[in-house]
PDB file of N, CA and C in Angstrom:
ATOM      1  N   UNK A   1       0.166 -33.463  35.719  1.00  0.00           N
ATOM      2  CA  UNK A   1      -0.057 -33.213  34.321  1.00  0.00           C
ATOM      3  C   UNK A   1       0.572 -31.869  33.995  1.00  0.00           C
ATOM      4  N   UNK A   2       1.467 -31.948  32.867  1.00  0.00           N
ATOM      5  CA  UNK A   2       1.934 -30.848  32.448  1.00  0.00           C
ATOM      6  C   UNK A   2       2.298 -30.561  30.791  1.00  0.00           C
ATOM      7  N   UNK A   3       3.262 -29.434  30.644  1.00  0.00           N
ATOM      8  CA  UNK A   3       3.192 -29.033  29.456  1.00  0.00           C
ATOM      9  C   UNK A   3       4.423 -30.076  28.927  1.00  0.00           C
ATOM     10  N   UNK A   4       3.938 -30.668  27.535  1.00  0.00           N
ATOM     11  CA  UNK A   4       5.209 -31.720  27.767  1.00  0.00           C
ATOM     12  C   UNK A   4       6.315 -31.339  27.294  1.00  0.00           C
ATOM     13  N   UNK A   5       6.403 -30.168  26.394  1.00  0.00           N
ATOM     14  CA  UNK A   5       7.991 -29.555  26.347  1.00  0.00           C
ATOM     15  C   UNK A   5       8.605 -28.866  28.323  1.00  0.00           C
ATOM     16  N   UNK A   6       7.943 -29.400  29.162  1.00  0.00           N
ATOM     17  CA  UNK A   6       8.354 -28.716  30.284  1.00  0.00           C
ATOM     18  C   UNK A   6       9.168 -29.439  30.863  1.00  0.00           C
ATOM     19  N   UNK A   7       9.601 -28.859  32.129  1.00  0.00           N
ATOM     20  CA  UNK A   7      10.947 -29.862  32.493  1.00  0.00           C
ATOM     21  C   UNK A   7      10.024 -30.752  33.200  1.00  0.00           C
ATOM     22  N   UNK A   8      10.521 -31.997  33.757  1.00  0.00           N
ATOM     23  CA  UNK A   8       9.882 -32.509  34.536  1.00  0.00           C
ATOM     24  C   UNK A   8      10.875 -32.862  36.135  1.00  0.00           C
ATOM     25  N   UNK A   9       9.822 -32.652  37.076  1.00  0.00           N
ATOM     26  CA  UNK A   9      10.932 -32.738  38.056  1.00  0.00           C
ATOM     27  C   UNK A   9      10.073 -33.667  38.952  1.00  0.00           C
ATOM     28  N   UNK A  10      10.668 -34.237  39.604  1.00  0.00           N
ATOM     29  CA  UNK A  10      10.948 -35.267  40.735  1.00  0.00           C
ATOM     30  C   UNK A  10      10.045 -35.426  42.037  1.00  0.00           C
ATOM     31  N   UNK A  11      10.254 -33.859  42.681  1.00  0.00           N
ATOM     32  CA  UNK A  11       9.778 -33.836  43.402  1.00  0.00           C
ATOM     33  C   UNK A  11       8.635 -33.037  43.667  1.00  0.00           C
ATOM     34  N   UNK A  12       7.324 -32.651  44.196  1.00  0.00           N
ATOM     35  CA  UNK A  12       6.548 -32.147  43.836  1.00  0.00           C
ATOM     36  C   UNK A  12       6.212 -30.447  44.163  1.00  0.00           C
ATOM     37  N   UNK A  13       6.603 -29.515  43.177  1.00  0.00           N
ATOM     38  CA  UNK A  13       7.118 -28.355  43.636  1.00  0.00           C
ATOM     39  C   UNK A  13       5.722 -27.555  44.267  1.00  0.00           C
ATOM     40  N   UNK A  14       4.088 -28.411  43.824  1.00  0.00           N
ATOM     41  CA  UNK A  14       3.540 -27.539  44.107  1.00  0.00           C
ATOM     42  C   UNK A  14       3.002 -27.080  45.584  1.00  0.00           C
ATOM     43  N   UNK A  15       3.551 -28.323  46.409  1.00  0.00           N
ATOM     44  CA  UNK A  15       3.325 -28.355  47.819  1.00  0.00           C
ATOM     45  C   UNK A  15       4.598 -28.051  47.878  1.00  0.00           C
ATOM     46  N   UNK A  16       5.775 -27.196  48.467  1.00  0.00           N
ATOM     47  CA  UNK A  16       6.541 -27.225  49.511  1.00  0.00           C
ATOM     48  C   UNK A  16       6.595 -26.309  49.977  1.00  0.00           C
ATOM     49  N   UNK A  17       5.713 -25.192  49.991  1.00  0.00           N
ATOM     50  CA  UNK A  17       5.331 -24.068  50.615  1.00  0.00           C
ATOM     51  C   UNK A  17       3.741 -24.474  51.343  1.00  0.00           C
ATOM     52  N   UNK A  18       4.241 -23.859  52.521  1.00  0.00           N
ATOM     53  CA  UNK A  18       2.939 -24.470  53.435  1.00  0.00           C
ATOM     54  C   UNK A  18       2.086 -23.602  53.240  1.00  0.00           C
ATOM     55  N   UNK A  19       0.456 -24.016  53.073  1.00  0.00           N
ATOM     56  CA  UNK A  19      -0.565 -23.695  52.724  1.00  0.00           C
ATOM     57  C   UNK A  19      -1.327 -23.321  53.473  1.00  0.00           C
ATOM     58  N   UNK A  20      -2.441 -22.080  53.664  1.00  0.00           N
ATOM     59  CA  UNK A  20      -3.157 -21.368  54.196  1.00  0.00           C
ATOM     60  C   UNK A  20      -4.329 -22.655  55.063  1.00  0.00           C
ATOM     61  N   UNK A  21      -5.105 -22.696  55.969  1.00  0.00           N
ATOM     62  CA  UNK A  21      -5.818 -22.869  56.399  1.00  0.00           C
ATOM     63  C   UNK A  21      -7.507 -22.013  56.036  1.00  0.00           C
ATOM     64  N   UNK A  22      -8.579 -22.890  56.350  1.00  0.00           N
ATOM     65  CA  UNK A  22      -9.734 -22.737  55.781  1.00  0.00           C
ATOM     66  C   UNK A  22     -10.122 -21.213  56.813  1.00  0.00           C
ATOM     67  N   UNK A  23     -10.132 -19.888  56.091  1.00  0.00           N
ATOM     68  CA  UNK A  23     -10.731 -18.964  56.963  1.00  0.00           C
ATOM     69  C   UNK A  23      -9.699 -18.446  57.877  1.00  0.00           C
ATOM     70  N   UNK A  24      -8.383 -19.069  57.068  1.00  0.00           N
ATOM     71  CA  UNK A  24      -7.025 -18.182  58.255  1.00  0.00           C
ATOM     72  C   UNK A  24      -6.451 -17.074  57.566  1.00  0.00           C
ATOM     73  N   UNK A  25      -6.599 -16.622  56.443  1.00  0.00           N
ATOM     74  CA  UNK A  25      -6.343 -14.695  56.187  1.00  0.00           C
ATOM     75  C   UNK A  25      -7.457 -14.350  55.535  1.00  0.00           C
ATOM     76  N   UNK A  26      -7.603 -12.823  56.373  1.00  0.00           N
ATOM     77  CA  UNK A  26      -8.056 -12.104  55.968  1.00  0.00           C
ATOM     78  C   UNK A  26      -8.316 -11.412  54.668  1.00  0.00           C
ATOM     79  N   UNK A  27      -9.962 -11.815  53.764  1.00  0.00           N
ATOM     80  CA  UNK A  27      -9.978 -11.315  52.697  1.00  0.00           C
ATOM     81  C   UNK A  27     -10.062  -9.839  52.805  1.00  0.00           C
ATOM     82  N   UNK A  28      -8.928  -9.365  51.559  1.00  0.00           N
ATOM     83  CA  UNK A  28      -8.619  -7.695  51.643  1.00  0.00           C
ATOM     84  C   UNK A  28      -9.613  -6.656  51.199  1.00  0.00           C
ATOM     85  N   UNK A  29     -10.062  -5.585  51.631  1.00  0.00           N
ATOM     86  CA  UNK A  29     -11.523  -4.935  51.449  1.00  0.00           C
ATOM     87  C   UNK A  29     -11.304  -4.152  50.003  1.00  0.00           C
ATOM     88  N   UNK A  30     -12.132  -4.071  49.816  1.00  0.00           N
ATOM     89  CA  UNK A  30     -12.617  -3.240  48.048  1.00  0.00           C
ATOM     90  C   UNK A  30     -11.915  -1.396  48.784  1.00  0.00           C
ATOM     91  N   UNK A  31     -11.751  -1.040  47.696  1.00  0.00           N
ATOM     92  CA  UNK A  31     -11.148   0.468  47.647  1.00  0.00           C
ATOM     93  C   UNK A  31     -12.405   1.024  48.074  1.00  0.00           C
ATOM     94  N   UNK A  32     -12.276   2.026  48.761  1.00  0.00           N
ATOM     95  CA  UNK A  32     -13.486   3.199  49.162  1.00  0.00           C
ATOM     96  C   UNK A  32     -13.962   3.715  47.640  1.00  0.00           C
ATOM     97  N   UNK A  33     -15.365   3.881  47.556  1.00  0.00           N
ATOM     98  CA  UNK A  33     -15.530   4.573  46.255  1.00  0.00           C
ATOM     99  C   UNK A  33     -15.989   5.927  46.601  1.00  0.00           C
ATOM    100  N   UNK A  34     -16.244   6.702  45.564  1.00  0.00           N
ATOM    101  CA  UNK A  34     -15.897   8.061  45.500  1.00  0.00           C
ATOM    102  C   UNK A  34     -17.699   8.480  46.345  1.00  0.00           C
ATOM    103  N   UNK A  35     -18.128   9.368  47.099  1.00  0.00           N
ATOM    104  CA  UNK A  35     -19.157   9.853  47.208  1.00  0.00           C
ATOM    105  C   UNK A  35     -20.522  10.193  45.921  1.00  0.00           C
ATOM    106  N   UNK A  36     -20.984   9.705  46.091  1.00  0.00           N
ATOM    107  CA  UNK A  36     -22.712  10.504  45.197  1.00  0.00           C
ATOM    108  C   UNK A  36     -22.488  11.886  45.444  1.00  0.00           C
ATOM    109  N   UNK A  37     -22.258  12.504  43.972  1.00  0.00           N
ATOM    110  CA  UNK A  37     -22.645  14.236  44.292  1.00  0.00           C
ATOM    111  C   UNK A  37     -24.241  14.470  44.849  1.00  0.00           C
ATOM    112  N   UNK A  38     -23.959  15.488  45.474  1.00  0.00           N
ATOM    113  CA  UNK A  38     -25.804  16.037  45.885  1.00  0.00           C
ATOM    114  C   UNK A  38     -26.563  16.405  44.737  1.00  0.00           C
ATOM    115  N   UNK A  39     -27.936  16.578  44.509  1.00  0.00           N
ATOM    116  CA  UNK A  39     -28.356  16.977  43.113  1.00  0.00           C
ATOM    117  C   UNK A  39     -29.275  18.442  43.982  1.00  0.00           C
ATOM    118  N   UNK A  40     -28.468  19.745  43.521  1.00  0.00           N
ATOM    119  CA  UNK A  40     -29.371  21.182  44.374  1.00  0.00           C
ATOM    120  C   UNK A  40     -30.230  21.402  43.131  1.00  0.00           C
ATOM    121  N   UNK A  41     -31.389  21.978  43.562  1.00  0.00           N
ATOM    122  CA  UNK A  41     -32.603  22.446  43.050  1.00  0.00           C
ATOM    123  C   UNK A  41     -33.209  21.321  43.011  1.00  0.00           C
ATOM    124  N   UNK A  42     -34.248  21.599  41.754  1.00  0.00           N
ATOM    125  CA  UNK A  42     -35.251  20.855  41.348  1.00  0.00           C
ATOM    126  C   UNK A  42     -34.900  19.957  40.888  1.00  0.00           C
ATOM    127  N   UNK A  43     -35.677  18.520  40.564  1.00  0.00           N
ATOM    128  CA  UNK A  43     -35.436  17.949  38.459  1.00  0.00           C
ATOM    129  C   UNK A  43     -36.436  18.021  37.605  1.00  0.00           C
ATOM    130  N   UNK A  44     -36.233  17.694  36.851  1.00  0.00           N
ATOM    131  CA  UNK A  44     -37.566  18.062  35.991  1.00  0.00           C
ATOM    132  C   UNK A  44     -38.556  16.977  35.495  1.00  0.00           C
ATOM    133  N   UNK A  45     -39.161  17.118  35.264  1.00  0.00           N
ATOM    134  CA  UNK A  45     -40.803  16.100  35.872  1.00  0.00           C
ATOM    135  C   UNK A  45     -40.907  15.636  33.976  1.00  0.00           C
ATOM    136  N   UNK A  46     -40.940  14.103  33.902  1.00  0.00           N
ATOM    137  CA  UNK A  46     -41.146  14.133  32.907  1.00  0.00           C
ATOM    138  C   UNK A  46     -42.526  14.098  31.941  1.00  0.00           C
ATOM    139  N   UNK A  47     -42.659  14.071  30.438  1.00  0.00           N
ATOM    140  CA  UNK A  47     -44.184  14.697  30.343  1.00  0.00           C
ATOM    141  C   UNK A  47     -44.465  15.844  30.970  1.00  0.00           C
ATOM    142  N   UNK A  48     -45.863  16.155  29.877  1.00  0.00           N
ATOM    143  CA  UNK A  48     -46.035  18.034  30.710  1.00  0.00           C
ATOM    144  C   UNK A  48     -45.651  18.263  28.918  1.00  0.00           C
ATOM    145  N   UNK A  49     -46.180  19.507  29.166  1.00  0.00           N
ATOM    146  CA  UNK A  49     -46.048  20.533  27.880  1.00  0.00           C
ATOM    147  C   UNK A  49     -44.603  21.238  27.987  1.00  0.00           C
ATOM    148  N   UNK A  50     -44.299  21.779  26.749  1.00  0.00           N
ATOM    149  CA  UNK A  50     -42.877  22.446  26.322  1.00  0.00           C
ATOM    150  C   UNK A  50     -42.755  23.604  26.887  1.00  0.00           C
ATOM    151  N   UNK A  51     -41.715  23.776  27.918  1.00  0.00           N
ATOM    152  CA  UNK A  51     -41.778  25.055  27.883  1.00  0.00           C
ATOM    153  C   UNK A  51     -41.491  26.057  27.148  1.00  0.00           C
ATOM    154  N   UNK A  52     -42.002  27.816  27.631  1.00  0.00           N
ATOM    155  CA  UNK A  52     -42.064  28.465  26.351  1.00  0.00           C
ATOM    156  C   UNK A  52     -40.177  28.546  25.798  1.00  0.00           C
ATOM    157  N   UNK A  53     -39.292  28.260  26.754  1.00  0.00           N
ATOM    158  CA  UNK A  53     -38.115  28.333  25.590  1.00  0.00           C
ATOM    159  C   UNK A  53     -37.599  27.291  24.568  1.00  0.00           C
ATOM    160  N   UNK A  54     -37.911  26.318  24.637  1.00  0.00           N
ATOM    161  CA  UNK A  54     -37.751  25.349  23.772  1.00  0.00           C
ATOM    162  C   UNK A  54     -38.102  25.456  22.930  1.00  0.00           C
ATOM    163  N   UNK A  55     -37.305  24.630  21.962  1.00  0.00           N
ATOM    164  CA  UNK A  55     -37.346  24.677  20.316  1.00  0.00           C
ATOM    165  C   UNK A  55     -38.454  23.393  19.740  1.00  0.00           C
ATOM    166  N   UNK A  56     -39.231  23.454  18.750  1.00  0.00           N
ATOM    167  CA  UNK A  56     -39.962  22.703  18.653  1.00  0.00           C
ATOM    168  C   UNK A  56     -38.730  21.637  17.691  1.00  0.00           C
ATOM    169  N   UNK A  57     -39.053  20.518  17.790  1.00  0.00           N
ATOM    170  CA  UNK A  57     -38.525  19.161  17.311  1.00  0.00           C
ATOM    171  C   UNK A  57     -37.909  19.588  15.525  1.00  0.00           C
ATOM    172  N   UNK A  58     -39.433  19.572  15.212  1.00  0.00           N
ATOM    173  CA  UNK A  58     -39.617  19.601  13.571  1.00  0.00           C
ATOM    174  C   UNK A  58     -38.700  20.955  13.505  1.00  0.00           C
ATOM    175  N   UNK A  59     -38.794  22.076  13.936  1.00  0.00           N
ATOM    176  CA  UNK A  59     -38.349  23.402  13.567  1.00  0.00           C
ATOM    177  C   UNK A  59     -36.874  23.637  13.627  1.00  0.00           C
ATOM    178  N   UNK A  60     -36.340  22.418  14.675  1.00  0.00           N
ATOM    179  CA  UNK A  60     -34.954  22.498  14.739  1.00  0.00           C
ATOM    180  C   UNK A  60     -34.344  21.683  12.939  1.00  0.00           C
ATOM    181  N   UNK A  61     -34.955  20.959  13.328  1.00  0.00           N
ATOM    182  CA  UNK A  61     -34.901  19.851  11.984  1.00  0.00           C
ATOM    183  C   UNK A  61     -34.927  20.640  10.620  1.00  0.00           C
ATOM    184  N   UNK A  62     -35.868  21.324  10.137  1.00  0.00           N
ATOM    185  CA  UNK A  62     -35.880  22.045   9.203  1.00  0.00           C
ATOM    186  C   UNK A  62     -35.112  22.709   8.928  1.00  0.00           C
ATOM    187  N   UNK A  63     -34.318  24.047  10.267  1.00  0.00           N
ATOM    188  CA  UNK A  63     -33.672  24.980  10.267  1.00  0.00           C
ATOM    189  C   UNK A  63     -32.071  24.361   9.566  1.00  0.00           C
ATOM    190  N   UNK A  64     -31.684  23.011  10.332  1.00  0.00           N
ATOM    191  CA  UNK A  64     -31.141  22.536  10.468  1.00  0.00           C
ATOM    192  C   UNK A  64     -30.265  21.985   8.530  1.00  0.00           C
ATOM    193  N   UNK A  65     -31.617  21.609   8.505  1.00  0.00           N
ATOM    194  CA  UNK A  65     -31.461  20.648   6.839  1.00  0.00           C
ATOM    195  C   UNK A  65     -30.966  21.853   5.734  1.00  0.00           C
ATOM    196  N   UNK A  66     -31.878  23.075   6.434  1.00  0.00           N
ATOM    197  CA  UNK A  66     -31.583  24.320   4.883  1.00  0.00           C
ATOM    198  C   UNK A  66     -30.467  24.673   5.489  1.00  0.00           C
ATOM    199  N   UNK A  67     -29.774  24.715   6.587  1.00  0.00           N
ATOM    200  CA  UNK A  67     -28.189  25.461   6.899  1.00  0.00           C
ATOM    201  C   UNK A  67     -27.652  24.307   5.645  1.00  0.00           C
ATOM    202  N   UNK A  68     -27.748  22.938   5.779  1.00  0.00           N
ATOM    203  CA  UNK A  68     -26.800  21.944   5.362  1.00  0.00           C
ATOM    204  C   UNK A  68     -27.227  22.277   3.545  1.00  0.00           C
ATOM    205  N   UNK A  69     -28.265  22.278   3.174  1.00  0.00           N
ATOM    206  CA  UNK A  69     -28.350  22.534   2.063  1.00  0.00           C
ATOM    207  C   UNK A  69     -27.774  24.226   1.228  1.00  0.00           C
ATOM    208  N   UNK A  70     -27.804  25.069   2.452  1.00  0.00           N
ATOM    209  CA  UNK A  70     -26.604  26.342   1.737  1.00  0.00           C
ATOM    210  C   UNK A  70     -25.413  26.265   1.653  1.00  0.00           C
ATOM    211  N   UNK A  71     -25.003  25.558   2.843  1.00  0.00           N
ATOM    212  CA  UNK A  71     -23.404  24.684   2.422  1.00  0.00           C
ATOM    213  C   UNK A  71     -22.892  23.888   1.479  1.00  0.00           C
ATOM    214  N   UNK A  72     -24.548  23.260   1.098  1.00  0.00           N
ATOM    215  CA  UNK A  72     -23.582  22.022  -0.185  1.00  0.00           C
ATOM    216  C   UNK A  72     -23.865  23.064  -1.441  1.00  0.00           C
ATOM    217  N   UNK A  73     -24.597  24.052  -1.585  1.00  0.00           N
ATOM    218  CA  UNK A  73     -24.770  24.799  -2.704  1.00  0.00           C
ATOM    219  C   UNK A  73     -23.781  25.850  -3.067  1.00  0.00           C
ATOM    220  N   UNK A  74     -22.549  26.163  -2.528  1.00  0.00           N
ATOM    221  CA  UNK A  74     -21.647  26.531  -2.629  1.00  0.00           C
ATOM    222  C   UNK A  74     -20.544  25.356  -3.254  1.00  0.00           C
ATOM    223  N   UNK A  75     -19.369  26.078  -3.979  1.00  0.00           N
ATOM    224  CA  UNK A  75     -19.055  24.930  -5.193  1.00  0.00           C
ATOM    225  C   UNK A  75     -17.435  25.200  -4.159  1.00  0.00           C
ATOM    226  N   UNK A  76     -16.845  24.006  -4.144  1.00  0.00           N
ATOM    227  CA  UNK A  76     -15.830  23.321  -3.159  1.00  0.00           C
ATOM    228  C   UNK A  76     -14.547  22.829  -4.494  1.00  0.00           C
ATOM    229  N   UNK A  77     -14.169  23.918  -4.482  1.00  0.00           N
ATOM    230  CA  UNK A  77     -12.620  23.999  -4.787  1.00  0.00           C
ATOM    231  C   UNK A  77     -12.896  23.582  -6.568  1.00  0.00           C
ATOM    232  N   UNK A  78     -11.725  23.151  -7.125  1.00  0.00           N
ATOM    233  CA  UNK A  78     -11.897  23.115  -8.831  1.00  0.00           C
ATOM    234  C   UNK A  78     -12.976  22.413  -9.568  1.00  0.00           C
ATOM    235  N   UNK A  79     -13.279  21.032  -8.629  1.00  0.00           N
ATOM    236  CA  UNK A  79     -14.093  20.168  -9.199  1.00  0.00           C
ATOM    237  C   UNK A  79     -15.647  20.393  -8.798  1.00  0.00           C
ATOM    238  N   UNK A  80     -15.869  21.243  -8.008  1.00  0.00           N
ATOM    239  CA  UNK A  80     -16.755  22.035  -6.801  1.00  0.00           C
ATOM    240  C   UNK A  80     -17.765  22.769  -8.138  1.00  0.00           C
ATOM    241  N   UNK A  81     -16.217  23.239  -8.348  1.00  0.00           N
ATOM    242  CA  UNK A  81     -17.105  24.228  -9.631  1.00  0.00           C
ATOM    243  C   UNK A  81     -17.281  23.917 -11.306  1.00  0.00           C
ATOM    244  N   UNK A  82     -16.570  23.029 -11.532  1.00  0.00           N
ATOM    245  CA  UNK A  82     -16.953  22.405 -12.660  1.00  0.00           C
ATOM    246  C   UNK A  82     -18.195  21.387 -12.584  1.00  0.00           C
ATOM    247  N   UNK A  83     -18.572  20.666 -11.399  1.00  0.00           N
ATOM    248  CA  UNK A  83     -19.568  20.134 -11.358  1.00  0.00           C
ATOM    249  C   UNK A  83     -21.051  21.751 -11.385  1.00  0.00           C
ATOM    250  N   UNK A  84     -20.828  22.398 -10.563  1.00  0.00           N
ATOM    251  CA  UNK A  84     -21.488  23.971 -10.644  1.00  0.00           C
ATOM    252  C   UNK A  84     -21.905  24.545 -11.990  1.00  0.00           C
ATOM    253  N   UNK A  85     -20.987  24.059 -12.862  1.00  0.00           N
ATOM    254  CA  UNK A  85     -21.056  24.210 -14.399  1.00  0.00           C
ATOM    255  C   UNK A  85     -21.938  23.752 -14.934  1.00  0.00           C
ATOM    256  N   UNK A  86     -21.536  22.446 -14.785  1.00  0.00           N
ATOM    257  CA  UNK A  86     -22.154  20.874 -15.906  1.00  0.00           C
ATOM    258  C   UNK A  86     -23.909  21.185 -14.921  1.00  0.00           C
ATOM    259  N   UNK A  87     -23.790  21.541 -13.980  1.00  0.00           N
ATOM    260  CA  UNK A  87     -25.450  21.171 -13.287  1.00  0.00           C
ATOM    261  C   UNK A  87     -26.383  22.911 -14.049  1.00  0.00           C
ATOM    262  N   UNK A  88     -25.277  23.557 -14.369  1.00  0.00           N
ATOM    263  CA  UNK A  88     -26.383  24.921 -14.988  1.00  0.00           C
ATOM    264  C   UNK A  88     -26.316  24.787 -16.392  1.00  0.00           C
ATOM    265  N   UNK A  89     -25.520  23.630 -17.033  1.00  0.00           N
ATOM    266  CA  UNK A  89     -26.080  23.611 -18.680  1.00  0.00           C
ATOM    267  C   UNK A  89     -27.809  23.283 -18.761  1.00  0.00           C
ATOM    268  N   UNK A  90     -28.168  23.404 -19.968  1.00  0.00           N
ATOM    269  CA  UNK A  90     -29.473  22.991 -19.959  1.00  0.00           C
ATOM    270  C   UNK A  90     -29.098  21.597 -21.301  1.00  0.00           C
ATOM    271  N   UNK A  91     -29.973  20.965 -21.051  1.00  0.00           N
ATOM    272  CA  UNK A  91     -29.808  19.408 -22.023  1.00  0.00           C
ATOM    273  C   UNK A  91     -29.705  20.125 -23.471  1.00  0.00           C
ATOM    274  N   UNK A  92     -30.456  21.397 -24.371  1.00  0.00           N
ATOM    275  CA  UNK A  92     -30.000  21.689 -25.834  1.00  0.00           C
ATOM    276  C   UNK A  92     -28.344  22.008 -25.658  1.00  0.00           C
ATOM    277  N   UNK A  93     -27.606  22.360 -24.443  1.00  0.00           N
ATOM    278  CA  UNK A  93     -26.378  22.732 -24.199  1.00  0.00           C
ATOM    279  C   UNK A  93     -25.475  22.075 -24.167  1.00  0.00           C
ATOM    280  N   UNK A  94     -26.330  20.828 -23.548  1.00  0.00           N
ATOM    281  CA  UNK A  94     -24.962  19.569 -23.100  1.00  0.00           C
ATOM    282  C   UNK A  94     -24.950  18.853 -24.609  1.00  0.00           C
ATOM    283  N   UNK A  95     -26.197  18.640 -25.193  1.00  0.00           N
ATOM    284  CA  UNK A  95     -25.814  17.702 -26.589  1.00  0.00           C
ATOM    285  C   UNK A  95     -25.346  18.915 -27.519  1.00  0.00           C
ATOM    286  N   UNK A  96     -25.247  20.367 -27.889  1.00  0.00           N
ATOM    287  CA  UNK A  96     -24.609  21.036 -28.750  1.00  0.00           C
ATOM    288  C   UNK A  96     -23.361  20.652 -28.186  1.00  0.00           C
ATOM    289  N   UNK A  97     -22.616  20.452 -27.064  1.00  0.00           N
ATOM    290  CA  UNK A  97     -21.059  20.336 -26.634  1.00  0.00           C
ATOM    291  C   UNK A  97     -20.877  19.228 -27.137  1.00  0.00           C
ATOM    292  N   UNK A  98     -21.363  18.196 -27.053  1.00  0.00           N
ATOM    293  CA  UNK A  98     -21.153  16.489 -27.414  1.00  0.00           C
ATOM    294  C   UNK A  98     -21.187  16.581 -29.053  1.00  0.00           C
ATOM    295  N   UNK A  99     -22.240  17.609 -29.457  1.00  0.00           N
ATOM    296  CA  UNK A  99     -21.894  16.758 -31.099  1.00  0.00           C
ATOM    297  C   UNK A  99     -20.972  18.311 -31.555  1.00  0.00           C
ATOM    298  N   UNK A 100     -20.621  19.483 -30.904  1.00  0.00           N
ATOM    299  CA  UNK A 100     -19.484  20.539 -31.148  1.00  0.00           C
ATOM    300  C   UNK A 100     -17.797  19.193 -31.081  1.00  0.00           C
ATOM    301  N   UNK A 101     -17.603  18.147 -30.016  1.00  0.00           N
ATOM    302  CA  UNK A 101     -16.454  17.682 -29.947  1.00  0.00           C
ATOM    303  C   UNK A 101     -16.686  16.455 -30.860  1.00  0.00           C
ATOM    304  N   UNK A 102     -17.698  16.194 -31.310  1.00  0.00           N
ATOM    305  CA  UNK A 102     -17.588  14.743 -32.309  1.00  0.00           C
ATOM    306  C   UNK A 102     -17.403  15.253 -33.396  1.00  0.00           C
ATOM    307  N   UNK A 103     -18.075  16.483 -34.075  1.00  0.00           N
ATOM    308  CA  UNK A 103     -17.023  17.130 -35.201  1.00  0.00           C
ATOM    309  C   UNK A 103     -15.529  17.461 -35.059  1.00  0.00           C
ATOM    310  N   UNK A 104     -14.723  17.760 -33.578  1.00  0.00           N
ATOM    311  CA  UNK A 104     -13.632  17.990 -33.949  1.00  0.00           C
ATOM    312  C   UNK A 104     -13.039  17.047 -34.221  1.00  0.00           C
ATOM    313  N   UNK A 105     -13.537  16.025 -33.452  1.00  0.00           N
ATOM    314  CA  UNK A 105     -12.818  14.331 -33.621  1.00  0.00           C
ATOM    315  C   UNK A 105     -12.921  14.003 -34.712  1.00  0.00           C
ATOM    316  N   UNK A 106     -14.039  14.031 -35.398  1.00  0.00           N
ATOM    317  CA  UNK A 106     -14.035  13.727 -37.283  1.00  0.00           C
ATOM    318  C   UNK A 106     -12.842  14.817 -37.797  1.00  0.00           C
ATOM    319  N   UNK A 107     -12.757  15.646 -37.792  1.00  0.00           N
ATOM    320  CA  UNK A 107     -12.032  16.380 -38.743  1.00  0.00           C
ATOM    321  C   UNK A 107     -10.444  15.957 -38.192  1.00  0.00           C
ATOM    322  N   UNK A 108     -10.128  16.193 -36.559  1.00  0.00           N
ATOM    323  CA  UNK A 108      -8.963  15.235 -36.361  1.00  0.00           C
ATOM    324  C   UNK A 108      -8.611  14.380 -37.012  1.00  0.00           C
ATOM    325  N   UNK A 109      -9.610  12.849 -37.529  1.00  0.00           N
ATOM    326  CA  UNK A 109      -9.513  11.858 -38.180  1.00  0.00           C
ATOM    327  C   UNK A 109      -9.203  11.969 -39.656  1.00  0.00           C
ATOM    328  N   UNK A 110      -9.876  13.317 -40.151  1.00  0.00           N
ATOM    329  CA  UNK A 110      -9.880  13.409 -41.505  1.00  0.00           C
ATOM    330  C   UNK A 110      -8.477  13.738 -41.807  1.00  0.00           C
ATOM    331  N   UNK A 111      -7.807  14.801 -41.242  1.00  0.00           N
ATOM    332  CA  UNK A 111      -6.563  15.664 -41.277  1.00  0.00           C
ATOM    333  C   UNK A 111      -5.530  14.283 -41.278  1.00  0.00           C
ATOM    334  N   UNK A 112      -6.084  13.813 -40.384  1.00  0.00           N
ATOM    335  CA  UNK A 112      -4.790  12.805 -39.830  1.00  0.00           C
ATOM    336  C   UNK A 112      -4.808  11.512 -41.182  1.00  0.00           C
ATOM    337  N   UNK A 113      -6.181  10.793 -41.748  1.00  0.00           N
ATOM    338  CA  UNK A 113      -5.936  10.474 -42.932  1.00  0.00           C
ATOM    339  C   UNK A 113      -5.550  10.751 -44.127  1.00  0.00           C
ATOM    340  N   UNK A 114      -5.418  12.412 -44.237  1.00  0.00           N
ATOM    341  CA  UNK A 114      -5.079  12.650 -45.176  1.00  0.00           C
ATOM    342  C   UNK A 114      -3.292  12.974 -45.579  1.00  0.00           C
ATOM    343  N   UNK A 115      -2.778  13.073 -44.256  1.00  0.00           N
ATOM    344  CA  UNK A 115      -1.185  13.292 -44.338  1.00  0.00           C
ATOM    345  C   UNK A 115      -1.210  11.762 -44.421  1.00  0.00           C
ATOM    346  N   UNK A 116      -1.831  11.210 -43.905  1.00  0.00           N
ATOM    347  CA  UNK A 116      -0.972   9.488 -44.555  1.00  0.00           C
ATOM    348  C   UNK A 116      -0.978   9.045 -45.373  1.00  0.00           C
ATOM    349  N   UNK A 117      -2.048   9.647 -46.147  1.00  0.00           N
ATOM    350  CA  UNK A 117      -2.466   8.978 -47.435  1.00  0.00           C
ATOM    351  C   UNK A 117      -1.111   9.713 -48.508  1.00  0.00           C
ATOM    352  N   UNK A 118      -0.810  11.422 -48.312  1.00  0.00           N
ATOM    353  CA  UNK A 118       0.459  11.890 -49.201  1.00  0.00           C
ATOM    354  C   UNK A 118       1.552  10.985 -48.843  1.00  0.00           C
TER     355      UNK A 118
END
């Protein structure tokens, strides 16, 4: 049985090399592996109380969160600081800006109807 775009031949190629006997070569041995390092001193016993240099869990955690929170409170390049902006308006600030640009837009509109209308 074969691949049928394959050639086909005649005679049978997969015997004409004479074949090993049951248990006549030698299977070849695995590579040496590297030694177990020694382990010097102690190890450490698990459970048991903290010793006194260790950091408590929560305290790393905390320390941790306010580093990340003085980093994001610093304003990161143009948009860094225009967002820095928009977050210190107060809401009477942000709607005086919104209805300060909807008057310019009306009067834009007005100006601009009125040269079309001459």
């Amino acid at each position: 049985m074969g691949n049928c775009f394959g050639k086909e031949s005649l005679s049978s190629e997969n015997f004409t090399t004479p074949g090993r006997a049951v248990g006549g070569a030698a299977v070849p041995e695995p590579a040496p592996r590297a030694a177990v390092p020694k382990i010097s001193g102690q190890g450490r016993s698990l459970g048991g109380g903290y010793a006194p240099d260790t950091i408590d869990a929560r305290a790393a955690a905390a320390r941790a969160a306010e580093d990340r929170a003085a980093r994001a409170s610093q304003p990161k390049g143009k948009l860094g600081q225009a967002l820095a902006r928009e977050k210190q308006q107060t809401r009477v600030g942000t709607l005086s800006e919104a209805s300060r640009d909807e008057r310019r837009r009306k009067d834009a509109d007005e100006a601009a109807e009125a040269r079309n209308y001459n």
